[in-house]
C-alpha atoms as a PDB file:
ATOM      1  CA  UNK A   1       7.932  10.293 -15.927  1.00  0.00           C
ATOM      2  CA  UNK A   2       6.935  12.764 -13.529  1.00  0.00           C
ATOM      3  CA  UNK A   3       8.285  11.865  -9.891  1.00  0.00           C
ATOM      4  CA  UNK A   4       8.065  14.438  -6.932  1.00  0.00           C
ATOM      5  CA  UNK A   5      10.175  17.110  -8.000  1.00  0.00           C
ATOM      6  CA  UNK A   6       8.557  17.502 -11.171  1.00  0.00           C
ATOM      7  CA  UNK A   7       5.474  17.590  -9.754  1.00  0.00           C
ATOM      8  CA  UNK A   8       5.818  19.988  -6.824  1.00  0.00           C
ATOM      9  CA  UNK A   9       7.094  22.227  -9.745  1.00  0.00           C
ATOM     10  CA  UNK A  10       3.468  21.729 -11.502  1.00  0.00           C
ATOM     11  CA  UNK A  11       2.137  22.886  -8.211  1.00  0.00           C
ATOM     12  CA  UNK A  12       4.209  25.520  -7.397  1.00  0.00           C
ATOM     13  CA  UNK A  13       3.390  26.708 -10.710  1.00  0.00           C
ATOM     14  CA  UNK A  14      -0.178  26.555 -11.169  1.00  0.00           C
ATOM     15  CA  UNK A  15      -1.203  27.259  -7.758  1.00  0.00           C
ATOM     16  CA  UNK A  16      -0.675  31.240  -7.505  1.00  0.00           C
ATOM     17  CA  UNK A  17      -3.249  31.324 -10.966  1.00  0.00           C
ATOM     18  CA  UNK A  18      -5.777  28.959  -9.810  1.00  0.00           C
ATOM     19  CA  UNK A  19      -5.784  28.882  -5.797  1.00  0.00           C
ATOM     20  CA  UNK A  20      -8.806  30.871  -4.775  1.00  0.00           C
ATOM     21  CA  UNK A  21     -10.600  31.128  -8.692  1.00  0.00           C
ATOM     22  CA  UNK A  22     -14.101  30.290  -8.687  1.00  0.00           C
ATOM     23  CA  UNK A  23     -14.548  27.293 -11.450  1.00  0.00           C
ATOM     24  CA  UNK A  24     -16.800  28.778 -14.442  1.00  0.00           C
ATOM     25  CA  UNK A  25     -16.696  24.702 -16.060  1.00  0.00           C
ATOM     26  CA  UNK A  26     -14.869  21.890 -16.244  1.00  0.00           C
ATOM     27  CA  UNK A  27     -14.718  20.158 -19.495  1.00  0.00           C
ATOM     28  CA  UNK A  28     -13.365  17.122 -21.712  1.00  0.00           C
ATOM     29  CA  UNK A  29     -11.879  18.535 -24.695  1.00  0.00           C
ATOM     30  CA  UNK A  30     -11.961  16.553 -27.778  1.00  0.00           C
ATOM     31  CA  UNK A  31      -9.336  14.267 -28.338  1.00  0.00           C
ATOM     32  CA  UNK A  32      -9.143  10.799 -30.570  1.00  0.00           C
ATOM     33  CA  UNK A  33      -6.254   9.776 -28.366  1.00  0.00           C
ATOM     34  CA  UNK A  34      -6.623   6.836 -26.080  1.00  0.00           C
ATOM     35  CA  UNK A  35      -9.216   7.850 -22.715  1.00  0.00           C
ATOM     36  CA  UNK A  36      -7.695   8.172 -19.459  1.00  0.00           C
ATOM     37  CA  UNK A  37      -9.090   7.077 -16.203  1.00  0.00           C
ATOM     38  CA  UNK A  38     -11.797   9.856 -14.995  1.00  0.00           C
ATOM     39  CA  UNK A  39     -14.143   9.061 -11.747  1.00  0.00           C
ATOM     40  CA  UNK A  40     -17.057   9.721 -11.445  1.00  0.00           C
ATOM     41  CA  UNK A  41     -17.885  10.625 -15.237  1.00  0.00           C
ATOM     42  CA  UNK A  42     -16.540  13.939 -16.568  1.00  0.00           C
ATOM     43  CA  UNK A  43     -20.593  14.995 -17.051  1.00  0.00           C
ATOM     44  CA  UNK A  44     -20.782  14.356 -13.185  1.00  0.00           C
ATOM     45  CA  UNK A  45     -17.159  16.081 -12.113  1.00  0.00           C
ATOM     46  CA  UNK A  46     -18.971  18.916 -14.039  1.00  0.00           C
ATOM     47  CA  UNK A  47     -21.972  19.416 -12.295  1.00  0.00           C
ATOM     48  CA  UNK A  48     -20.718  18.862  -8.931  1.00  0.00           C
ATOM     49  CA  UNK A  49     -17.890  21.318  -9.444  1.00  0.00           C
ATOM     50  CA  UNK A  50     -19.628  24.512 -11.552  1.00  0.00           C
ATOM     51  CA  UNK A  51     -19.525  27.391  -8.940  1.00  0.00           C
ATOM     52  CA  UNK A  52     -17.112  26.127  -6.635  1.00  0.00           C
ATOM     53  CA  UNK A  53     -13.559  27.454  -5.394  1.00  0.00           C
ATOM     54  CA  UNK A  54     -10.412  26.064  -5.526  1.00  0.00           C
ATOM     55  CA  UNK A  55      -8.871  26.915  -2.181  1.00  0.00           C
ATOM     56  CA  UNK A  56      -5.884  25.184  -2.029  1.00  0.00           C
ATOM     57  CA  UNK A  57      -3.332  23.459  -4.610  1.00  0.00           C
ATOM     58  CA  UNK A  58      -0.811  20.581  -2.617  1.00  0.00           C
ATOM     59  CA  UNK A  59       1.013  17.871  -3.766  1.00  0.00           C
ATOM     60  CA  UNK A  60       0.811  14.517  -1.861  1.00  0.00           C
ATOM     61  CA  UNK A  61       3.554  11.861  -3.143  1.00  0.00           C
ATOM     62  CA  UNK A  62       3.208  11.984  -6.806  1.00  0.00           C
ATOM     63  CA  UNK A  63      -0.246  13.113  -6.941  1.00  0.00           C
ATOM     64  CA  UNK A  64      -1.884  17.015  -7.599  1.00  0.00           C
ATOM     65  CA  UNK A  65      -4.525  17.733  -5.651  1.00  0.00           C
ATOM     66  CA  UNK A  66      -6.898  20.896  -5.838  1.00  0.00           C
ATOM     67  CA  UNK A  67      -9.282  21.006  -2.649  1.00  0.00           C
ATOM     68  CA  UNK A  68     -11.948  22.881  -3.372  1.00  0.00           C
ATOM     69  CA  UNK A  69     -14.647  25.224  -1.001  1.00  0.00           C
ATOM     70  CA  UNK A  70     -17.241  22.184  -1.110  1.00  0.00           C
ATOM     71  CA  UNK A  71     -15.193  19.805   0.807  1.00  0.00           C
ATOM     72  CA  UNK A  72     -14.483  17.959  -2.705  1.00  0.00           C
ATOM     73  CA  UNK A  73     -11.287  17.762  -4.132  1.00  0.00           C
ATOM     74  CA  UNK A  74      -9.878  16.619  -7.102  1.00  0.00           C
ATOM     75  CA  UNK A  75      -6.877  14.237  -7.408  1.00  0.00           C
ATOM     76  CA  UNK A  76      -4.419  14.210 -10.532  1.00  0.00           C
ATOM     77  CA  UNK A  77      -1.733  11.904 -11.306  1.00  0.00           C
ATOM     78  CA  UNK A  78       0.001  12.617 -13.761  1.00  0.00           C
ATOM     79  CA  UNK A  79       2.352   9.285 -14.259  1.00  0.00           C
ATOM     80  CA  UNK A  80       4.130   9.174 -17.238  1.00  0.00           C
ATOM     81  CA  UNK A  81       3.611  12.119 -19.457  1.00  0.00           C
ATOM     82  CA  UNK A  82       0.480  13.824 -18.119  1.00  0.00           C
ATOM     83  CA  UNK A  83       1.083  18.111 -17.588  1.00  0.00           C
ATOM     84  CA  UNK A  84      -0.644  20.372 -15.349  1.00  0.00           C
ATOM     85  CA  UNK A  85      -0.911  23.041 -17.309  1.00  0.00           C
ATOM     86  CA  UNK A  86      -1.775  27.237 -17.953  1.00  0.00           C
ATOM     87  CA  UNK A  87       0.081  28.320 -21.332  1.00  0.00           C
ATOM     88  CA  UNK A  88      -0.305  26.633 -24.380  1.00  0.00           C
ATOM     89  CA  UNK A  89      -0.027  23.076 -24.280  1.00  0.00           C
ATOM     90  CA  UNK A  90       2.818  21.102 -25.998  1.00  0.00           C
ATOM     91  CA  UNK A  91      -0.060  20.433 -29.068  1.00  0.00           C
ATOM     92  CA  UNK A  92      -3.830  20.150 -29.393  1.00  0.00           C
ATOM     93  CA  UNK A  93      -3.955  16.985 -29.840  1.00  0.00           C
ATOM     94  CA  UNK A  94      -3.301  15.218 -26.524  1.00  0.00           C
ATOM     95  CA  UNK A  95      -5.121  18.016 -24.631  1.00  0.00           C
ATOM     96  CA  UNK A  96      -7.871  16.305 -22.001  1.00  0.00           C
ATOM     97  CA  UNK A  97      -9.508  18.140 -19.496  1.00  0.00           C
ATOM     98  CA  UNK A  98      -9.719  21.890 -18.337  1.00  0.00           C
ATOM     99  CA  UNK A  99     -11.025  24.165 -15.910  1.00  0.00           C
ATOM    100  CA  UNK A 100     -12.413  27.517 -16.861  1.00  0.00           C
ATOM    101  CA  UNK A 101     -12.304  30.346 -14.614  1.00  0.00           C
ATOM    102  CA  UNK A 102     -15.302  32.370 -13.943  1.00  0.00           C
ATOM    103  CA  UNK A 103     -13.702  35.514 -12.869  1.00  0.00           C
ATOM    104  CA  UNK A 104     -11.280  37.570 -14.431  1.00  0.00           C
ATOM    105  CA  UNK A 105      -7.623  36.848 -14.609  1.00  0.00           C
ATOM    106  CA  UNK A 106      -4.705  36.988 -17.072  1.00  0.00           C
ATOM    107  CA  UNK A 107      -4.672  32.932 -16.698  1.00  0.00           C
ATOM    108  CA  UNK A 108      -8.535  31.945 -17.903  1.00  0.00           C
ATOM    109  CA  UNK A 109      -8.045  28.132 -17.596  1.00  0.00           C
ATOM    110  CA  UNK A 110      -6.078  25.267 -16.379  1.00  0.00           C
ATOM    111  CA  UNK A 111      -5.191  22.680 -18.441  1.00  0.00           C
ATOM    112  CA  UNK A 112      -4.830  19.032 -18.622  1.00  0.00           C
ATOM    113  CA  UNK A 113      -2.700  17.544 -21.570  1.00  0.00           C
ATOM    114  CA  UNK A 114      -1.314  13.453 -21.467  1.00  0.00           C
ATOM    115  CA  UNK A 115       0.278  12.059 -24.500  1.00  0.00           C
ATOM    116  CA  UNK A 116       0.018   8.799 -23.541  1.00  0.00           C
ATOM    117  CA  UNK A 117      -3.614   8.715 -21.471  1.00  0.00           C
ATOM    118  CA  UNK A 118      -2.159   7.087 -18.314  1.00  0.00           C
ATOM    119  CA  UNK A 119      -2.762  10.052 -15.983  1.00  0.00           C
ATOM    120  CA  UNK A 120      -5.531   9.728 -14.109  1.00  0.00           C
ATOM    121  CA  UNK A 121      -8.236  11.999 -12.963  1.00  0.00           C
ATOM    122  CA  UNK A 122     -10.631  11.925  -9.627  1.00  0.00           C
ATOM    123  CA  UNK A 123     -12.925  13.996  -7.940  1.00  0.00           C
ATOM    124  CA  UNK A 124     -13.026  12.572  -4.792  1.00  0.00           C
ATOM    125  CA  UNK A 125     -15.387  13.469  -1.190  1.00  0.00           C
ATOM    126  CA  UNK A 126     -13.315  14.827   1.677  1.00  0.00           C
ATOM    127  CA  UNK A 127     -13.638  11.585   3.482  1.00  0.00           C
ATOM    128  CA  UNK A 128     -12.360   9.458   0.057  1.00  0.00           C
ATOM    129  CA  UNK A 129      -9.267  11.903  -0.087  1.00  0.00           C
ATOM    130  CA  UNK A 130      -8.908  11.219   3.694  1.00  0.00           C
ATOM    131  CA  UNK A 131      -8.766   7.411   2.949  1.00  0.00           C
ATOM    132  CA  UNK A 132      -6.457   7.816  -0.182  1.00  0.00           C
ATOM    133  CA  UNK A 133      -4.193   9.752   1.395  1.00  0.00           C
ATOM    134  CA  UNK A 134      -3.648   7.711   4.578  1.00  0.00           C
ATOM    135  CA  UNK A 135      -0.686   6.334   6.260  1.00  0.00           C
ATOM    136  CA  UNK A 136      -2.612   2.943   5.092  1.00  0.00           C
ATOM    137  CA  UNK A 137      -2.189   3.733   1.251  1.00  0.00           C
ATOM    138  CA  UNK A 138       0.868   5.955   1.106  1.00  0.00           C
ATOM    139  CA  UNK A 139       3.736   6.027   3.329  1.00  0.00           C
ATOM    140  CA  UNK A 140       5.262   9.585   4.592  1.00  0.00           C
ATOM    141  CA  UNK A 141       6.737  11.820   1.763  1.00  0.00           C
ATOM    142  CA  UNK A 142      10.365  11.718   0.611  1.00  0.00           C
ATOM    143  CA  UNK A 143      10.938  15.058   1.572  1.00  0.00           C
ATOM    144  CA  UNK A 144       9.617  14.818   5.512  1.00  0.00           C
ATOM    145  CA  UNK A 145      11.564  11.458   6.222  1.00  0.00           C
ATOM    146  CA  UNK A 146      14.413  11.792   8.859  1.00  0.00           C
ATOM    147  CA  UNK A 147      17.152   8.898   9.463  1.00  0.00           C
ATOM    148  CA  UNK A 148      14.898   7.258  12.114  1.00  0.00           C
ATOM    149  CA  UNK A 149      11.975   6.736   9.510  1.00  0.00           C
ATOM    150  CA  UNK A 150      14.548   5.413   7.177  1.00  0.00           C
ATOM    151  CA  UNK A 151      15.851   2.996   9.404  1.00  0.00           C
ATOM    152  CA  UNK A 152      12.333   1.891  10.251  1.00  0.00           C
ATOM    153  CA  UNK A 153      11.492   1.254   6.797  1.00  0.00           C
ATOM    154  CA  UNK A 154      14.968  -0.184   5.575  1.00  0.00           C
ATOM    155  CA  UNK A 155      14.276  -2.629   8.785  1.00  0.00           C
ATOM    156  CA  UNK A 156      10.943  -3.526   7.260  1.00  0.00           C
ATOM    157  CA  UNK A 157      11.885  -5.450   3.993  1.00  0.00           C
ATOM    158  CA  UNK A 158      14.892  -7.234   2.647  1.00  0.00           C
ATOM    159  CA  UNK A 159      14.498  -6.174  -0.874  1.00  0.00           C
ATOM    160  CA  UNK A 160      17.167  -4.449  -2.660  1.00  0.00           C
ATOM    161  CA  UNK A 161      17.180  -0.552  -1.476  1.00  0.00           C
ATOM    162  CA  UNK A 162      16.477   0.698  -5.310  1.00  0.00           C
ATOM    163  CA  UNK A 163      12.914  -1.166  -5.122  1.00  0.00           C
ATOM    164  CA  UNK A 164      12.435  -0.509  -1.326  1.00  0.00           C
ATOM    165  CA  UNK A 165      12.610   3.320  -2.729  1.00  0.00           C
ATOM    166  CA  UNK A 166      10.034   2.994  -5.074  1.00  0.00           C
ATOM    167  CA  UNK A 167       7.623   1.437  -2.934  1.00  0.00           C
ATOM    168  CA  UNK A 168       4.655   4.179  -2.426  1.00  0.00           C
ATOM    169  CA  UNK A 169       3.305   2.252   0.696  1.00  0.00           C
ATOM    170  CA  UNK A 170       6.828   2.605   2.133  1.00  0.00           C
ATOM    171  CA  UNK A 171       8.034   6.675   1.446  1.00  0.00           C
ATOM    172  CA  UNK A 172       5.990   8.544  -0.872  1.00  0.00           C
ATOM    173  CA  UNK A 173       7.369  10.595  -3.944  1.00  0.00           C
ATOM    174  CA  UNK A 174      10.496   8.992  -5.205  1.00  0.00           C
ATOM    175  CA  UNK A 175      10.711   7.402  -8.483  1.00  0.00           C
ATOM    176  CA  UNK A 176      12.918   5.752 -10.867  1.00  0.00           C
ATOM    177  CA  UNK A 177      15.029   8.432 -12.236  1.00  0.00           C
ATOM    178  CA  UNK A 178      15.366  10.292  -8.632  1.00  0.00           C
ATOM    179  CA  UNK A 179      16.464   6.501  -6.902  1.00  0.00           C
ATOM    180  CA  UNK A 180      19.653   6.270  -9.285  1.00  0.00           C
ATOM    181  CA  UNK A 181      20.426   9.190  -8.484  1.00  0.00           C
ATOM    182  CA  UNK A 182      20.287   9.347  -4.707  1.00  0.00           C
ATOM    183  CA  UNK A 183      21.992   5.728  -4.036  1.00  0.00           C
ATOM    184  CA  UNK A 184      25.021   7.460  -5.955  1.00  0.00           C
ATOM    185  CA  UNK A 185      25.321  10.206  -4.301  1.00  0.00           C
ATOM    186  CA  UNK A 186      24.673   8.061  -1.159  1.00  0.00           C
ATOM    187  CA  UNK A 187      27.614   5.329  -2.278  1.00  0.00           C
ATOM    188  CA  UNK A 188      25.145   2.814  -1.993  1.00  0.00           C
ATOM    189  CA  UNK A 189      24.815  -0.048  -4.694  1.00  0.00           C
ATOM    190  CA  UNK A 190      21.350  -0.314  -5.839  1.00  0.00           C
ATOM    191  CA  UNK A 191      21.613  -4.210  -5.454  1.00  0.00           C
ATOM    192  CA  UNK A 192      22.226  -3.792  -1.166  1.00  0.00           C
ATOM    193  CA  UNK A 193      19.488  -5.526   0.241  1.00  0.00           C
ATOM    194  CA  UNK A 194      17.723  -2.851   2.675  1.00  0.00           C
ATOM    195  CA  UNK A 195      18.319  -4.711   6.002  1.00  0.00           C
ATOM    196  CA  UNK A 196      22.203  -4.273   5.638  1.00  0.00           C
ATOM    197  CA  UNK A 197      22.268  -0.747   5.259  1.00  0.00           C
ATOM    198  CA  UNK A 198      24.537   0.376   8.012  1.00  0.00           C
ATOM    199  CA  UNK A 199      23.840   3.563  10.396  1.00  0.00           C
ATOM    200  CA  UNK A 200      26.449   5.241   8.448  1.00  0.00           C
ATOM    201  CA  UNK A 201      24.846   4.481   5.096  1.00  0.00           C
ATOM    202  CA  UNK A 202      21.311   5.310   6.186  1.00  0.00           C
ATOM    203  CA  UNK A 203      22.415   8.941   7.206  1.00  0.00           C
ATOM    204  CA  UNK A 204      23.924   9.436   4.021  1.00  0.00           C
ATOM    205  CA  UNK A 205      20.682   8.308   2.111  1.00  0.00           C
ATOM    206  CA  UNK A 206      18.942  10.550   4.252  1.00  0.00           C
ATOM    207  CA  UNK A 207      21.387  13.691   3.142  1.00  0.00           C
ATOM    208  CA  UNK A 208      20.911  12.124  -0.458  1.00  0.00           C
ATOM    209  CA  UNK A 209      16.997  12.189  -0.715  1.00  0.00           C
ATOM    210  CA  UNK A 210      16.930  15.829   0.196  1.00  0.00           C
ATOM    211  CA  UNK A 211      19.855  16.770  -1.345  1.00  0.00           C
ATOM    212  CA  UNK A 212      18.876  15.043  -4.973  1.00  0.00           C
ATOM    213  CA  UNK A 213      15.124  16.547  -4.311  1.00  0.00           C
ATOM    214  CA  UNK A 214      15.102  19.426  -3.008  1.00  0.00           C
ATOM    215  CA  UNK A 215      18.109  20.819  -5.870  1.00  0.00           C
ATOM    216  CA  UNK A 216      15.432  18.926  -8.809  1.00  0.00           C
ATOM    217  CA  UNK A 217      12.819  20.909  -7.476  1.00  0.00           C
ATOM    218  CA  UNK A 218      15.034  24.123  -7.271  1.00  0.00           C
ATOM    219  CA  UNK A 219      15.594  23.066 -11.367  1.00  0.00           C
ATOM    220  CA  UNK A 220      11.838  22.299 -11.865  1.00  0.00           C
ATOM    221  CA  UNK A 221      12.550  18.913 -12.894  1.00  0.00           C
ATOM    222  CA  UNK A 222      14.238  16.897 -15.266  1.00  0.00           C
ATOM    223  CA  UNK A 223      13.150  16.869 -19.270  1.00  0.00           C
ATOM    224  CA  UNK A 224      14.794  14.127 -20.886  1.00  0.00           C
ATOM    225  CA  UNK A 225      15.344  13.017 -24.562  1.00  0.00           C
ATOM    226  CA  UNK A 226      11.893  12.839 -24.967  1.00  0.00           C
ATOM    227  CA  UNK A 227      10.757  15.803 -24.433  1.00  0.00           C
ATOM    228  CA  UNK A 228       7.744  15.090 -22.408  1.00  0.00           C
ATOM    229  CA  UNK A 229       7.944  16.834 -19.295  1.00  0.00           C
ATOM    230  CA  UNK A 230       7.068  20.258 -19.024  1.00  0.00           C
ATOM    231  CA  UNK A 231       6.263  23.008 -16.682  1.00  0.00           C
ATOM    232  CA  UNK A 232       3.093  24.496 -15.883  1.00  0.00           C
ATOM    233  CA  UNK A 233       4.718  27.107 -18.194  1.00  0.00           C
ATOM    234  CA  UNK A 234       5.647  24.427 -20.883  1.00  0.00           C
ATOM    235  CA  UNK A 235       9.335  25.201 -20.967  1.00  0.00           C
ATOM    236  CA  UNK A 236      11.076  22.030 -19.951  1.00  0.00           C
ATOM    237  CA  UNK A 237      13.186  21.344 -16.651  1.00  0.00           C
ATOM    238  CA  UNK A 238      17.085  21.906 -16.099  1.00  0.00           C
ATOM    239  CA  UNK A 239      17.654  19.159 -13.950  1.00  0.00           C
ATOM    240  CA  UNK A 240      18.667  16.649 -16.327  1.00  0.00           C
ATOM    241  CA  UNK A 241      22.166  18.262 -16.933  1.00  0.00           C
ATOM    242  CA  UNK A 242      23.057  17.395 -13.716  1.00  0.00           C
ATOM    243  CA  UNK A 243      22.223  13.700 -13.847  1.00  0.00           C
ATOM    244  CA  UNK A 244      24.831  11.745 -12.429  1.00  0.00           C
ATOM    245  CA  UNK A 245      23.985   8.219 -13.648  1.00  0.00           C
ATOM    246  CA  UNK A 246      20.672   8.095 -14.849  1.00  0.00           C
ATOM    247  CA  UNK A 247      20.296   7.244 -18.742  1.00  0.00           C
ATOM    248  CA  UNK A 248      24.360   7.413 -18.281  1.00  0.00           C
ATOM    249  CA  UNK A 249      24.923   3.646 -19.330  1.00  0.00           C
ATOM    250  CA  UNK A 250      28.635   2.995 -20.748  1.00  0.00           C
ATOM    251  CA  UNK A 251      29.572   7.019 -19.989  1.00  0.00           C
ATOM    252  CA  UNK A 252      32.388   7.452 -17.775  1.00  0.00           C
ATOM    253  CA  UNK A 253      31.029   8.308 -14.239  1.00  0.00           C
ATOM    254  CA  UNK A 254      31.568  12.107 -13.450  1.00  0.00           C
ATOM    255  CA  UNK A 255      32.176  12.165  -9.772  1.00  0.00           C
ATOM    256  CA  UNK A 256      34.679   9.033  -9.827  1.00  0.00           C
ATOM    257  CA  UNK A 257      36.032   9.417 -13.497  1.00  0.00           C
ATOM    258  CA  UNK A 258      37.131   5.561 -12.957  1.00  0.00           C
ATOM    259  CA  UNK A 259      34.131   3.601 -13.321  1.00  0.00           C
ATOM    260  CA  UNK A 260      31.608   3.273 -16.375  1.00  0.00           C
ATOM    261  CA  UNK A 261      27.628   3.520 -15.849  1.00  0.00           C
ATOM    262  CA  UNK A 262      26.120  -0.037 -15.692  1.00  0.00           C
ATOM    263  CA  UNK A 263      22.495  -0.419 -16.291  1.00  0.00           C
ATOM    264  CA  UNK A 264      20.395  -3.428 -15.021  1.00  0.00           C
ATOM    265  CA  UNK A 265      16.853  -4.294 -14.602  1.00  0.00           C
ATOM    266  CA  UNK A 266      14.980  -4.022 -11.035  1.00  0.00           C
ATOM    267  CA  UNK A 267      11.647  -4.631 -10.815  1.00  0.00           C
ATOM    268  CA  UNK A 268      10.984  -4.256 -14.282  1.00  0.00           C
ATOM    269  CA  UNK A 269      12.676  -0.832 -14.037  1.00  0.00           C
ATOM    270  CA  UNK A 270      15.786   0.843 -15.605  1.00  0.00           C
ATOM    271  CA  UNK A 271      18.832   1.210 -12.889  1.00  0.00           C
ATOM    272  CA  UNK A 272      22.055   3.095 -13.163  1.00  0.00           C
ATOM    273  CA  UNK A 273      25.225   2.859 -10.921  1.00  0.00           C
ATOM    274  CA  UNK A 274      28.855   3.447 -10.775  1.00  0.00           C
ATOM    275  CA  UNK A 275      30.443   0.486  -9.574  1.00  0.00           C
ATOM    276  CA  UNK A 276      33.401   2.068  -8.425  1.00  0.00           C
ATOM    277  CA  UNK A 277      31.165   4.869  -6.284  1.00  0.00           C
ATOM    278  CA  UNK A 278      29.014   2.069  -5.297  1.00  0.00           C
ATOM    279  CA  UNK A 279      30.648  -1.555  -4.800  1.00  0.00           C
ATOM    280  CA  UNK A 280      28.656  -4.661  -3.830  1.00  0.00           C
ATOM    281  CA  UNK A 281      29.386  -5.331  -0.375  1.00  0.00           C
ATOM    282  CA  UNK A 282      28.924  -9.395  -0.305  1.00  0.00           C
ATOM    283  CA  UNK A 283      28.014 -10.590   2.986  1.00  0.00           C
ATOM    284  CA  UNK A 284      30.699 -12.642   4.571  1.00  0.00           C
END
């Protein structure tokens, strides 16, 4: 589940502990659970990393990345329920990698923990994080798009807006939870193809994406029923009390109080609306 704000709030919070900490070892820890994508193998990661210096902690899209004082870097995404984490991890069990800090520190180690093993983990060269984290592979992040990118990439595709959001290549960051939510704060129905936003409608997406973000972030994220997501303190997010529509089906909408939260399938993803807030507007 983690989209951008949750994870700018795993970087925000790791990053004063670990940025500048000289890596003592990096290690798989055991676990039965299913494996998770690792490149190269962790035995390499290991040797190529022992003695090095993490010198800076960024996100990019929906991605943590650690650059380190060799030029190498490593590159975490945490998809669905993968943590970045320095306290004590939800459980044991699901715990995968860590890095142990060499010098002294009241936070010894970073931590690694995915329930479900679809994070993945990559040590990459600077010139393989160069390529992955080109224009050519991911468009500009949510946060740094203006109305004249929007209308440039609303221009570019006559898919619905909801999918156009979620399209990595396009803007970078935003994912299903955080795309409900913006299009209703925007008044835009989910089902409005993207080359029939208006000006008007466009600016208010724009307002919308930081609006929606930047207040998540403030929260450090949303934790839903589930339970999943967590900080890099493990104490779970506030944002999800101020959900609008998402995971809303059937509730009366809050900002309206008129219209009832529909839920329907986009490209194989959940979507909420209001359609009161956010009529169909059938071409004529």
């Amino acid at each position: 589940m983690p989209e951008l704000p949750e994870v700018e709030t795993m970087v925000r919070g790791i990053r004063p502990h670990v940025q500048g900490r000289r890596i003592a070892e990096f290690r798989a820890c055991p676990c039965d659970c299913r494996p998770m994508l690792v490149e190269p193998s962790a035995r390499e990661i290991a040797r190529r990393v022992r003695g090095t210096t993490i010198s800076d902690v960024i996100r990019r899209a929906k991605r943590v990345v650690l650059k380190l004082n060799s030029g190498d870097a490593f590159v975490i995404e945490p998809r669905m329920t993968g943590l970045m984490l320095i306290d004590a991890p939800p459980d044991p069990d699901h715990l995968r990698y860590e890095w142990l800090f060499q010098d002294g520190g009241p936070v010894s180690r970073l931590q690694f923990w995915d329930r479900r093993g679809l994070g993945t983990l990559k040590l990459l060269s600077a010139e393989q994080l160069d390529y992955l984290m080109g224009v050519d592979q991911l468009g500009r992040d949510a946060l740094e798009m203006t109305a004249s990118h929007w209308v440039d990439v609303c221009a570019a595709t006559s898919t619905a807006i909801k999918v156009a959001l979620l399209n990595q290549k396009r803007v970078a960051g935003i994912g299903n939870l955080y795309a409900s939510e913006i299009l209703h704060l925007a008044k835009i129905s989910p089902l409005t193809s993207a080359r029939q936003l208006k000006p008007a409608q466009i600016d208010r997406m724009t307002a919308a994406v930081l609006e929606v973000l930047h207040t998540a972030i403030k929260y450090e994220g949303s934790t839903l029923s589930d339970g999943t997501y967590r900080n890099a303190l493990n104490k779970a997010g506030g944002y999800q009390n101020a959900h609008r529509v998402y995971d809303r089906e059937d509730e009366l909408c809050v900002t309206c109080s008129r219209g009832k939260i529909i839920r329907v399938v986009q490209a194989q993803r959940s979507t909420f609306y209001c359609p009161v807030c956010q009529p169909v507007r059938r071409r004529k």
